[in-house]
C-alpha atoms as a PDB file:
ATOM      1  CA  UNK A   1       0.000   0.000   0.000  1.00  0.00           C
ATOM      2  CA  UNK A   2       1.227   3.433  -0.486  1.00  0.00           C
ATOM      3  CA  UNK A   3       1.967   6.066   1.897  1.00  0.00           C
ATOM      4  CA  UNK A   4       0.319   9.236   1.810  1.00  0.00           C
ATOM      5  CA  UNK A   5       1.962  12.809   3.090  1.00  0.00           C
ATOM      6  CA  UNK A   6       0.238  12.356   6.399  1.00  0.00           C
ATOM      7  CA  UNK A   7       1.862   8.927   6.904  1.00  0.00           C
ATOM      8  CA  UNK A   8       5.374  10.410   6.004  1.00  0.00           C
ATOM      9  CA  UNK A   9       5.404  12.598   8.121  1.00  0.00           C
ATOM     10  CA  UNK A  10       4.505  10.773  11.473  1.00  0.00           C
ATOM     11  CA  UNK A  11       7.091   8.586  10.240  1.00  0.00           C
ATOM     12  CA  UNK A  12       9.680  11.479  10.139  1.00  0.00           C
ATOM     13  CA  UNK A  13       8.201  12.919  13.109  1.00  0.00           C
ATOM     14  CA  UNK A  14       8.428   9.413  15.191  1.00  0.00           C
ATOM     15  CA  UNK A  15      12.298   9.630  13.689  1.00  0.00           C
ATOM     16  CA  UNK A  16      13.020  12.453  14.964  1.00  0.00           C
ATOM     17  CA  UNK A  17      11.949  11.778  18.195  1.00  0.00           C
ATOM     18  CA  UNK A  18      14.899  11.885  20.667  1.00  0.00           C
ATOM     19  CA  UNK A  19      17.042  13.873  18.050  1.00  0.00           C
ATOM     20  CA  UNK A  20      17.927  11.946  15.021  1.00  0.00           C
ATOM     21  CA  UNK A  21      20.837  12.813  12.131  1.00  0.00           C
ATOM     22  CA  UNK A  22      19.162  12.740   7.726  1.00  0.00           C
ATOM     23  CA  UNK A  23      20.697   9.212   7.773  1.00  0.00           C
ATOM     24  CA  UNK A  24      18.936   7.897  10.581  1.00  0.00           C
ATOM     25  CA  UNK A  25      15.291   9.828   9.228  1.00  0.00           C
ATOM     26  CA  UNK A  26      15.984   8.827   5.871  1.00  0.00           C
ATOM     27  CA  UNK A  27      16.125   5.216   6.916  1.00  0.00           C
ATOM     28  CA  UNK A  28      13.716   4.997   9.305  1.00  0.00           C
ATOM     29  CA  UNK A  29      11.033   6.628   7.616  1.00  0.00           C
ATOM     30  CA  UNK A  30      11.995   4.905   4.382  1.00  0.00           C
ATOM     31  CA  UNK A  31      13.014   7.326   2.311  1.00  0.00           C
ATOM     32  CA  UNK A  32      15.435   8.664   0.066  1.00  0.00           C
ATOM     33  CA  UNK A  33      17.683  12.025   0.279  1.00  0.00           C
ATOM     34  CA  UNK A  34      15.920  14.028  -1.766  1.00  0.00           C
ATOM     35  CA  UNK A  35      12.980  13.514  -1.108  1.00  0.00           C
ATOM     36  CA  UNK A  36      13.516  13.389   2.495  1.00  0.00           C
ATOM     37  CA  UNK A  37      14.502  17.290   2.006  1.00  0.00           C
ATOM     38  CA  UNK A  38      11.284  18.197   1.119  1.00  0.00           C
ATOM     39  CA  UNK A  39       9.632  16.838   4.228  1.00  0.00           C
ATOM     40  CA  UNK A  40      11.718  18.200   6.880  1.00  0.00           C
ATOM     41  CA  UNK A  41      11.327  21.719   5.227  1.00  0.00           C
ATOM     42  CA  UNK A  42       7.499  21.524   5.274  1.00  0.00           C
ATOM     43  CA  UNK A  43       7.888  20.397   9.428  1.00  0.00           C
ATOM     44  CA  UNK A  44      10.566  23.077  10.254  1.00  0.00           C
ATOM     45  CA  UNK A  45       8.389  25.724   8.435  1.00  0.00           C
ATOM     46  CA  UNK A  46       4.913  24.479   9.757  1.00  0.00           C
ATOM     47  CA  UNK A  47       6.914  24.234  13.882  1.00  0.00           C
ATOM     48  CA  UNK A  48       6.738  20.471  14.172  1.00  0.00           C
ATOM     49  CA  UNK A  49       9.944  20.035  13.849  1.00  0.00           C
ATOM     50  CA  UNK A  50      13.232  21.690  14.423  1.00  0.00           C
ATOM     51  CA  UNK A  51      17.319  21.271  14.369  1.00  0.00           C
ATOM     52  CA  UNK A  52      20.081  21.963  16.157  1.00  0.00           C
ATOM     53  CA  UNK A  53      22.188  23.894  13.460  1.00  0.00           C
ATOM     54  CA  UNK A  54      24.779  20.357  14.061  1.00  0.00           C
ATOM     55  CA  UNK A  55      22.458  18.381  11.457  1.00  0.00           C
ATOM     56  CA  UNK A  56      20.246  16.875  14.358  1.00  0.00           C
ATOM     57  CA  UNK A  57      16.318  16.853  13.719  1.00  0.00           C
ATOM     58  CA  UNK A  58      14.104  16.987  17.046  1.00  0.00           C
ATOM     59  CA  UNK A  59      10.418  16.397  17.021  1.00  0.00           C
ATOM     60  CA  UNK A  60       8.723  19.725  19.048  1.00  0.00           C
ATOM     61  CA  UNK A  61       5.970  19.459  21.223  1.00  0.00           C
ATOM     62  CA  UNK A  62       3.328  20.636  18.312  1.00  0.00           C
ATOM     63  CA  UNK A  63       4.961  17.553  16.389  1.00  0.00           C
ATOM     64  CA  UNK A  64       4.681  15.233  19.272  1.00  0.00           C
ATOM     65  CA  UNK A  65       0.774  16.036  18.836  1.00  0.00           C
ATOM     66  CA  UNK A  66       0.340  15.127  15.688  1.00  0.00           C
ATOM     67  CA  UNK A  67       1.880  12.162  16.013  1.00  0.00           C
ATOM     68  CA  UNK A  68      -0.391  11.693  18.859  1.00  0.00           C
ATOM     69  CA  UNK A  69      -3.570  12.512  17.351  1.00  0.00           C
ATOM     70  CA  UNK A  70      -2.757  10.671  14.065  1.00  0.00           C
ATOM     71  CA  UNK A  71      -2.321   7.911  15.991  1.00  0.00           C
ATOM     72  CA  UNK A  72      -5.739   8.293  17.582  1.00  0.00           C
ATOM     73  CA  UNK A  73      -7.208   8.306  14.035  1.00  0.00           C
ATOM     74  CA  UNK A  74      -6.042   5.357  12.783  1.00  0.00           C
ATOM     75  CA  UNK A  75      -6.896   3.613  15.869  1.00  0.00           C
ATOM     76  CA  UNK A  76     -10.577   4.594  15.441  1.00  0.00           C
ATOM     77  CA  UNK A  77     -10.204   2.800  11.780  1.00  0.00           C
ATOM     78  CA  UNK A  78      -8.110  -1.234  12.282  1.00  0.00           C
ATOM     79  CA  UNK A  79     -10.327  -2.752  10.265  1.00  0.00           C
ATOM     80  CA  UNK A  80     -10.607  -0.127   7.393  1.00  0.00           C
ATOM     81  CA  UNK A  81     -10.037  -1.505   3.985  1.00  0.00           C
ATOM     82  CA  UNK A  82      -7.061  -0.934   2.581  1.00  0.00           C
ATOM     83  CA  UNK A  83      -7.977  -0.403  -1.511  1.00  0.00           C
ATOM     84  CA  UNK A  84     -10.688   1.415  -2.963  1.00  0.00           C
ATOM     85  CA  UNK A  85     -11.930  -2.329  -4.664  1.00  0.00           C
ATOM     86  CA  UNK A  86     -11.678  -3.581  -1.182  1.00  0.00           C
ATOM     87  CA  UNK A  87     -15.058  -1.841  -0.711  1.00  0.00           C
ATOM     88  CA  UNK A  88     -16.707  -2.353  -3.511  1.00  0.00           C
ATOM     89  CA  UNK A  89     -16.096  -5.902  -2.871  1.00  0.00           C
ATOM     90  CA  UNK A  90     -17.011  -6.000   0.844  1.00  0.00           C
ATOM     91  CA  UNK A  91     -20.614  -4.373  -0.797  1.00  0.00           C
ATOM     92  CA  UNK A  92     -20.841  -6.845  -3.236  1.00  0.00           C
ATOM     93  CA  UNK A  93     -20.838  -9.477  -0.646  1.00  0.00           C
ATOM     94  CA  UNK A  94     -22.873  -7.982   2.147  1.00  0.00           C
ATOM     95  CA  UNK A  95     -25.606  -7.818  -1.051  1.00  0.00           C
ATOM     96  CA  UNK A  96     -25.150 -11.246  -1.797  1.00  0.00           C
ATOM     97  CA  UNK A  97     -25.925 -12.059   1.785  1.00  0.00           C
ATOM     98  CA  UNK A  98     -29.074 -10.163   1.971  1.00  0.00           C
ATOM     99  CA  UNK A  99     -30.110 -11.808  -1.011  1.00  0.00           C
ATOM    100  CA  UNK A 100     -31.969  -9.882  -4.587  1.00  0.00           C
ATOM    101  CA  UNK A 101     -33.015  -6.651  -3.504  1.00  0.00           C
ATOM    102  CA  UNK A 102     -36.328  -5.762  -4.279  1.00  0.00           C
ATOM    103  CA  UNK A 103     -35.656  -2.265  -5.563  1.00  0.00           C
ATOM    104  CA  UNK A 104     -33.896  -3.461  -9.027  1.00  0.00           C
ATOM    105  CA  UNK A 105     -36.054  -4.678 -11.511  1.00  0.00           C
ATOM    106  CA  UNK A 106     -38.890  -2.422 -11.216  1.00  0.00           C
ATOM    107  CA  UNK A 107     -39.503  -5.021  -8.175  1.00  0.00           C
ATOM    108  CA  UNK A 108     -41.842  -2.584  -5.827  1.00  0.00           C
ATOM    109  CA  UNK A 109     -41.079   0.272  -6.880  1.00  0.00           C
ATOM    110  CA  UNK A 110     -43.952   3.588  -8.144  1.00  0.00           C
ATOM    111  CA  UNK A 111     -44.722   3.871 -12.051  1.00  0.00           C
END
């Protein structure tokens, strides 16, 4: 499944934790350098995360919170599908299960 921006960045964020060097972000968050850049930018600017001018990343407090509360999120969601056909498919069954319905096929329904 692919990561969206949301999921990078907790994964940066969680990273950077207790201080962490590009290398160690890079790799733990799965990335690569340059894109990695582009990331740790969009935290410094936005306050969730900040350096030590010696090349050391450190999640803030504000960062710590939204790794917190995205947390939360997906914990309200462990059974969520993880494709967009996983749905449609989990429809098509529940359907099946119910048996016809009564509202295709002019079955019921006003003229």
């Amino acid at each position: 499944m692919r990561r969206n921006n949301l999921d990078i960045y907790a994964d940066i964020l969680r990273a950077a934790r207790g201080g962490a060097k590009k290398t160690r972000i890079v790799y733990q968050a799965n990335l690569n350098f340059k894109i990695v850049e582009k990331y740790l930018k969009n935290l410094i600017l936005r306050g969730y995360l900040e350096t030590n001018g010696n090349g050391v990343y450190l999640t803030t407090l504000k960062g710590n919170g939204f790794i917190k509360r995205y947390e939360e999120l997906l914990s309200l969601m462990p059974e969520a599908p993880l494709r967009h056909t996983d749905i449609g498919e989990e429809m098509m069954t529940a359907q099946n299960a119910r048996g016809p319905s009564t509202h295709l096929n002019g079955g019921g329904g006003r003229r």
